[in-house]
Every structure is written in C-alpha cells, then in structure tokens.
N, C-alpha and C. Protein backbone atom coordinates (compact mmCIF):
# COMPACT_ATOMS: atom_id res chain seq x y z
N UNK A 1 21.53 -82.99 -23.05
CA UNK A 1 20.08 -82.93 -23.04
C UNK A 1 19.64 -81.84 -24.00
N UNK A 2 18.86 -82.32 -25.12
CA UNK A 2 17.96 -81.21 -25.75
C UNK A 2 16.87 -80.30 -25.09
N UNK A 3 17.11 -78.81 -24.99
CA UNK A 3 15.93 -78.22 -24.56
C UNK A 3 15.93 -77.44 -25.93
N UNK A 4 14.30 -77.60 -26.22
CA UNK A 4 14.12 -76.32 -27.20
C UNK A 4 12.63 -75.76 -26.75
N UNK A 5 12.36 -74.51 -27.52
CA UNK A 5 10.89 -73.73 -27.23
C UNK A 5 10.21 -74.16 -27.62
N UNK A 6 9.92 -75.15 -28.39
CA UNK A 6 9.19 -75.72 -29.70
C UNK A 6 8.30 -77.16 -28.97
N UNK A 7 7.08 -77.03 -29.83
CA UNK A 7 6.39 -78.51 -29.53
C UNK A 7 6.67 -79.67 -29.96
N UNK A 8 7.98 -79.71 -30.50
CA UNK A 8 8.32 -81.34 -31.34
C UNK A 8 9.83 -80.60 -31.68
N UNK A 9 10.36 -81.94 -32.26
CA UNK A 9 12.08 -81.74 -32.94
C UNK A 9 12.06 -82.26 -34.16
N UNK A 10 12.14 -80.97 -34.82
CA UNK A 10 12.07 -81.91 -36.66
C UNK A 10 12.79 -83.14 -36.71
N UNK A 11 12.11 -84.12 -37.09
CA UNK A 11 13.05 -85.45 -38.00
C UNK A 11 12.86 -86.20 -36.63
N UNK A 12 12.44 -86.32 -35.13
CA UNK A 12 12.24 -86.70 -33.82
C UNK A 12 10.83 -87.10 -33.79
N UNK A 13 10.16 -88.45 -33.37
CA UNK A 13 8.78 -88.33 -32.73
C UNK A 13 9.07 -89.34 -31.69
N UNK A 14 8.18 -88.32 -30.74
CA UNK A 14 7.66 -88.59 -29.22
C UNK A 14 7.30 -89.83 -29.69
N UNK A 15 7.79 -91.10 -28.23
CA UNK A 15 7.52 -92.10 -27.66
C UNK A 15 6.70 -92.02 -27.17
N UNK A 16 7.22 -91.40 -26.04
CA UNK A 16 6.27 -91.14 -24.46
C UNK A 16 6.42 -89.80 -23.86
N UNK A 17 5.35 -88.90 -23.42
CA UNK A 17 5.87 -87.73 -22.13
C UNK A 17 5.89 -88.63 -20.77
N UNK A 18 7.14 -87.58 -20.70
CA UNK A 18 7.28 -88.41 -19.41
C UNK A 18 6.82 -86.94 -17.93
N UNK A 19 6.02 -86.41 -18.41
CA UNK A 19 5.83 -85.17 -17.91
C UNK A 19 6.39 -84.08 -17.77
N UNK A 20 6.07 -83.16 -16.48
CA UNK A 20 6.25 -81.77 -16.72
C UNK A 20 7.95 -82.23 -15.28
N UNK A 21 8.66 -81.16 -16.09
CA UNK A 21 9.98 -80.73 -15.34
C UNK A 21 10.21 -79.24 -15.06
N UNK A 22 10.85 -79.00 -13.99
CA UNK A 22 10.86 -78.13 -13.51
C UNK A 22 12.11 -77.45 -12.99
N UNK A 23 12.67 -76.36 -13.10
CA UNK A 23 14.12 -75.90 -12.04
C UNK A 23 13.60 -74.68 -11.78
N UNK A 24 13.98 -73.83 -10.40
CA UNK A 24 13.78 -72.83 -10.28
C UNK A 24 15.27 -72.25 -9.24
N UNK A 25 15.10 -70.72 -8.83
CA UNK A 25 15.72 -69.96 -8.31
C UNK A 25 15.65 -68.83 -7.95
N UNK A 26 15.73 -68.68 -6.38
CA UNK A 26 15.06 -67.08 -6.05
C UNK A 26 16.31 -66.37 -5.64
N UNK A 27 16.24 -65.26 -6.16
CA UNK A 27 17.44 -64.45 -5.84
C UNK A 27 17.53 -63.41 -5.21
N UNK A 28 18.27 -62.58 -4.53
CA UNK A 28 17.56 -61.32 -3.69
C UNK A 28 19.11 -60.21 -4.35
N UNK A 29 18.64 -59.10 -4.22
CA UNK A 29 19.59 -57.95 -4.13
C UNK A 29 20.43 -57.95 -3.06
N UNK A 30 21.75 -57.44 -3.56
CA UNK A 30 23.01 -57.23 -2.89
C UNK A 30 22.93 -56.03 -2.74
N UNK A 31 22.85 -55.55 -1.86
CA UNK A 31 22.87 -53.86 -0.78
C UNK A 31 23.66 -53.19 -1.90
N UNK A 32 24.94 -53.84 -2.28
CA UNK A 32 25.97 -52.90 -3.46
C UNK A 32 25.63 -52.46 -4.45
N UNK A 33 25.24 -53.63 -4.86
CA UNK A 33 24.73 -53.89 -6.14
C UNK A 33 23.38 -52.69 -6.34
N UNK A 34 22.78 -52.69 -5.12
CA UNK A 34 21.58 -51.74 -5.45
C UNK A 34 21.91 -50.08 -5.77
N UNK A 35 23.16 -49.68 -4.67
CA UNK A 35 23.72 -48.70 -4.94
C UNK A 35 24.49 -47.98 -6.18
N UNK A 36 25.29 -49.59 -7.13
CA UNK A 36 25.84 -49.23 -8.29
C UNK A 36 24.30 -49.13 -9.16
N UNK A 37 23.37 -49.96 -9.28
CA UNK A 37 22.62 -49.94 -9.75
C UNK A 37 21.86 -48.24 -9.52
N UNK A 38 21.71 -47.43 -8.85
CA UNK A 38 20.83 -46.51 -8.42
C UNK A 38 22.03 -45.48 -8.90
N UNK A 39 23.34 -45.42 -9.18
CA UNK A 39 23.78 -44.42 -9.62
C UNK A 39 23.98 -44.61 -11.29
N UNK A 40 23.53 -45.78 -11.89
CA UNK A 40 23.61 -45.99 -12.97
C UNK A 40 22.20 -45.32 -13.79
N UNK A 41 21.07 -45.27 -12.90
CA UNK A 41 19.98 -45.14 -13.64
C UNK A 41 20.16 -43.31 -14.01
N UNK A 42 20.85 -42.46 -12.94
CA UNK A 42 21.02 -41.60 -13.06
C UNK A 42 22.03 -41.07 -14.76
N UNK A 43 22.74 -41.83 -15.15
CA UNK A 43 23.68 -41.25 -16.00
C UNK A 43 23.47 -42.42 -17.34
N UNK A 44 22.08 -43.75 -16.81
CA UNK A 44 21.98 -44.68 -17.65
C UNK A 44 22.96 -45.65 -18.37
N UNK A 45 22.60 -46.80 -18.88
CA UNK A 45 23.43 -47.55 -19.79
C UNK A 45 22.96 -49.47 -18.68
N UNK A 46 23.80 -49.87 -18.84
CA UNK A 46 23.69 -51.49 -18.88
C UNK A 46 23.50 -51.60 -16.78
N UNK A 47 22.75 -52.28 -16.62
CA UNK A 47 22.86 -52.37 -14.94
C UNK A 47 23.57 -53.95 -14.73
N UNK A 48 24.56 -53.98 -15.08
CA UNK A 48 25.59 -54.97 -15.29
C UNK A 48 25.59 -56.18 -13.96
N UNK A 49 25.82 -55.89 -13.08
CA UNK A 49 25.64 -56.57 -12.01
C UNK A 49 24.28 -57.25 -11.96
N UNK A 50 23.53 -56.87 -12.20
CA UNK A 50 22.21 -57.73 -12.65
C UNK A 50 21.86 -58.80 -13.49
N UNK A 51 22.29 -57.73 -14.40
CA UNK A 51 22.09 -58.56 -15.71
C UNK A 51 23.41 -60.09 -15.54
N UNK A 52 24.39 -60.05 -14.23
CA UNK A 52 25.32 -61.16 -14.75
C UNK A 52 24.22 -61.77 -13.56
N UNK A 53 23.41 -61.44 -12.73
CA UNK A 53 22.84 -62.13 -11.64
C UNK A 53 22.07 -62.95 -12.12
N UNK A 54 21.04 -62.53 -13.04
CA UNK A 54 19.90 -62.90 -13.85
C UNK A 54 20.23 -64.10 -14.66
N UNK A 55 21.82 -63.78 -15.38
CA UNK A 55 21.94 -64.70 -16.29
C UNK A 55 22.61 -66.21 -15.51
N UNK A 56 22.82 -65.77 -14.44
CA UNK A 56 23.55 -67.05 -13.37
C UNK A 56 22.20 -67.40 -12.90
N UNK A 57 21.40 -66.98 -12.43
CA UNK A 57 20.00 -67.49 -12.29
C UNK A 57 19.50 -68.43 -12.83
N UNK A 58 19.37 -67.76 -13.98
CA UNK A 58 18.60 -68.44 -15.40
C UNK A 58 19.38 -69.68 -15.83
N UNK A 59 20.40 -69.66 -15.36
CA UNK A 59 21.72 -71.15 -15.95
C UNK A 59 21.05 -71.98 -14.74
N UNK A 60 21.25 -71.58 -13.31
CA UNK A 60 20.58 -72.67 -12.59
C UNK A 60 19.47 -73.00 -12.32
N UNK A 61 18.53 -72.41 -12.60
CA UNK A 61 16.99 -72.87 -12.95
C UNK A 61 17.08 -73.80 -14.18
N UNK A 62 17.53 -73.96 -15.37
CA UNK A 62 17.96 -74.46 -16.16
C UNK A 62 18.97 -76.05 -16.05
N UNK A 63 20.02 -75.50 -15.23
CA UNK A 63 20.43 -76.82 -14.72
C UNK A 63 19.71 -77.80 -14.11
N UNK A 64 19.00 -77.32 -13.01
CA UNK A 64 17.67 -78.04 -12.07
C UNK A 64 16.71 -78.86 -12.88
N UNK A 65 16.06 -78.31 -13.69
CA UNK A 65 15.13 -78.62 -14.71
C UNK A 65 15.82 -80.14 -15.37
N UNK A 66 16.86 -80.01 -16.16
CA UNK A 66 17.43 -80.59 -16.89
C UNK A 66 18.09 -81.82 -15.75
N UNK A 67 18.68 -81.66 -14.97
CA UNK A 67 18.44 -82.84 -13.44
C UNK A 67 17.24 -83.50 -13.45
N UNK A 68 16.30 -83.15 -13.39
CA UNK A 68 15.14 -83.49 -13.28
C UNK A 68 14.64 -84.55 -14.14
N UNK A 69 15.12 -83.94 -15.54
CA UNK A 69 14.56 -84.37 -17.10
C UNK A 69 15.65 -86.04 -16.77
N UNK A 70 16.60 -85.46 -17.16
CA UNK A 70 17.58 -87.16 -16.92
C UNK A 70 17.18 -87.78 -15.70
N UNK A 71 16.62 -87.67 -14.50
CA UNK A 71 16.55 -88.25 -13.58
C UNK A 71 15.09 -88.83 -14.20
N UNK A 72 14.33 -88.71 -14.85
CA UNK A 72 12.98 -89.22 -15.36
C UNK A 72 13.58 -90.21 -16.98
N UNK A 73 15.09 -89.81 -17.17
CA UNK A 73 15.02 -90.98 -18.56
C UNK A 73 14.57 -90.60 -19.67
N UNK A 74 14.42 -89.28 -19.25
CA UNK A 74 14.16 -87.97 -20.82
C UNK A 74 15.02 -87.89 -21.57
N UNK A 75 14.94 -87.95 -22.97
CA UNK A 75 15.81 -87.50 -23.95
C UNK A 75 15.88 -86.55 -24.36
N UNK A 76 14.69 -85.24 -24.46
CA UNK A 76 14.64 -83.85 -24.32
C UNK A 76 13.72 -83.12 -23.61
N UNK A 77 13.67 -81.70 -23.45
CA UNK A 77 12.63 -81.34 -23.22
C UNK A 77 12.14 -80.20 -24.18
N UNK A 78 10.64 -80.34 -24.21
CA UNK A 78 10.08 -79.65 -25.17
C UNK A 78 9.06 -78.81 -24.49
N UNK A 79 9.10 -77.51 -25.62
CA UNK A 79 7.86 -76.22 -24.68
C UNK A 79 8.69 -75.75 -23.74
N UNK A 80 9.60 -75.60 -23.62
CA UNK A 80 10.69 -74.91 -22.55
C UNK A 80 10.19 -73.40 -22.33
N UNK A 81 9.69 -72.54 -21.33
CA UNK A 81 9.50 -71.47 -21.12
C UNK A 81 9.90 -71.02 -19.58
N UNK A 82 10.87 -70.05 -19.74
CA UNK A 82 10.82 -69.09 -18.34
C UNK A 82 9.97 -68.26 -17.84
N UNK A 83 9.81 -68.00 -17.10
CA UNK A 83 8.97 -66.92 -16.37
C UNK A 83 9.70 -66.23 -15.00
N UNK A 84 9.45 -65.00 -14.69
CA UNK A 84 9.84 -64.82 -13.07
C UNK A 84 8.96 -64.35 -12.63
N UNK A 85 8.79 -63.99 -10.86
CA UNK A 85 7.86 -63.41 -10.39
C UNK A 85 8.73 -62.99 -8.96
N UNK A 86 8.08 -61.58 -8.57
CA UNK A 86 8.73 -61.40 -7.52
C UNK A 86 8.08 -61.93 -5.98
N UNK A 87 8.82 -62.47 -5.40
CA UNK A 87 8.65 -63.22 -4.19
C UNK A 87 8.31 -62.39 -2.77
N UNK A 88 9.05 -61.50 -2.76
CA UNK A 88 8.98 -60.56 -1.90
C UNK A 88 9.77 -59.49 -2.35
N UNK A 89 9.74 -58.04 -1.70
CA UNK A 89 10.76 -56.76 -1.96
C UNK A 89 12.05 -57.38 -2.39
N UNK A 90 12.42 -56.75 -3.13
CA UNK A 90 14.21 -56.90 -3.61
C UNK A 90 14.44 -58.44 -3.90
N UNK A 91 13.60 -59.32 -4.22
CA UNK A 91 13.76 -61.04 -4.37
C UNK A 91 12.86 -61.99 -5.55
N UNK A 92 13.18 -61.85 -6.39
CA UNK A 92 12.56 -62.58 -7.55
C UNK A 92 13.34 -64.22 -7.82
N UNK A 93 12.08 -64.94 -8.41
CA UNK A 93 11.98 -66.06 -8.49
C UNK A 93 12.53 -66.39 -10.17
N UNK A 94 13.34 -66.94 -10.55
CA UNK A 94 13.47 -67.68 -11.65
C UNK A 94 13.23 -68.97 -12.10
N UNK A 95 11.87 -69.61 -12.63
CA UNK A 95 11.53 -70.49 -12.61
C UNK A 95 11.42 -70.83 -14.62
N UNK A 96 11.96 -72.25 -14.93
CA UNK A 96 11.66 -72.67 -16.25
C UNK A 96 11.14 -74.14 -16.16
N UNK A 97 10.38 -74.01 -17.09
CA UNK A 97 9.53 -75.66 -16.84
C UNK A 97 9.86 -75.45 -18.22
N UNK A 98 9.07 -77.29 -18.55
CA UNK A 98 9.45 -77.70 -19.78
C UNK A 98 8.48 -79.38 -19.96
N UNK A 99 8.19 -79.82 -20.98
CA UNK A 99 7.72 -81.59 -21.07
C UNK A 99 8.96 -82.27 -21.14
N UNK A 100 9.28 -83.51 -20.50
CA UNK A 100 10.42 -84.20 -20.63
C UNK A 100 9.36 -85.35 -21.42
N UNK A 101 10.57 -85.55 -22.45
CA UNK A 101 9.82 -86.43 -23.47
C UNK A 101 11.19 -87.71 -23.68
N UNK A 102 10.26 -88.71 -24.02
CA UNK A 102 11.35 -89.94 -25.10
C UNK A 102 11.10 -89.71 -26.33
N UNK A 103 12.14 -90.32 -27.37
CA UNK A 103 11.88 -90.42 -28.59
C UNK A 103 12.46 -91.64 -28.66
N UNK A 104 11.67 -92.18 -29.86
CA UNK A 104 11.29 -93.19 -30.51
C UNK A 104 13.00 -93.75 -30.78
C-alpha cells in the first residue's frame, strides 16, 4: 500500500476517494520506564525507551489505517498526517488518518 504526505502521486490520477481512513493507538507509561526516564533528564541525552514506544506506536496506528485502506479497495493513501493527544495523565493517543483513494 502507498502512503504518502502529499495530495496526489506524480504520473497517478485519482479514480475515486474512497474516503477518510483511520488507525490509532493509546499508550500509557511503564512505572520503569518513567524512572529510567527521570534519571536521564538529570544527566540528559536520548529517553530511549520512549522513543522505541512511540515508534512501535506510530507502526501500529499505521498498520490499522492501512487495514482499513485495503479493506475499502484502496490503492493508496494520500494526505497522510499524524497527530497525538494526551488522553489522560501518563497516556497519549497515536492517531494517523489519511484519503484512501483508487487510481485510474
């Protein structure tokens, strides 16, 4: 499945939208994780455990989406944008939408 950021795919024109697609994922802090994290800010550098949380996040919000897109008979999706928001204390949401489109 093609996802790109973009409103079209050079040398590609839209058939049909087949609408808006969606994956998301809420994640919460690991008690540990908060602790390595809280002695890291002290001496600084990468908050590693996060950053691999975030990026496993972001793959399955992504996967979901793209489920979605083939389950509608999409050939890509276009306008792809993430966003997060926090849900409650210590628990943020990873959500990416996108247009699932045909081409011609």
């Amino acid at each position: 499945m093609l996802v790109v950021t973009t409103p079209e795919v050079h040398g590609k024109k839209v058939k049909s939208v087949l609408g808006l697609v969606r994956g998301n994922t809420i994640r919460a802090k690991w008690f540990g994780r908060d602790i390595a994290a809280g002695l890291k800010q002290i001496v600084g550098g990468e908050l590693k455990g996060y950053t691999e949380m975030l990026t496993e996040a972001r793959e399955e919000a992504l996967q979901r989406m793209i489920k979605e897109a083939e389950e509608k008979g999409a050939d890509a999706i276009i306008s792809a944008r993430f966003t997060t928001s926090q849900v409650m204390p210590n628990a943020a949401e990873i959500l990416v939408y996108g247009t699932a489109v045909k081409f011609e």
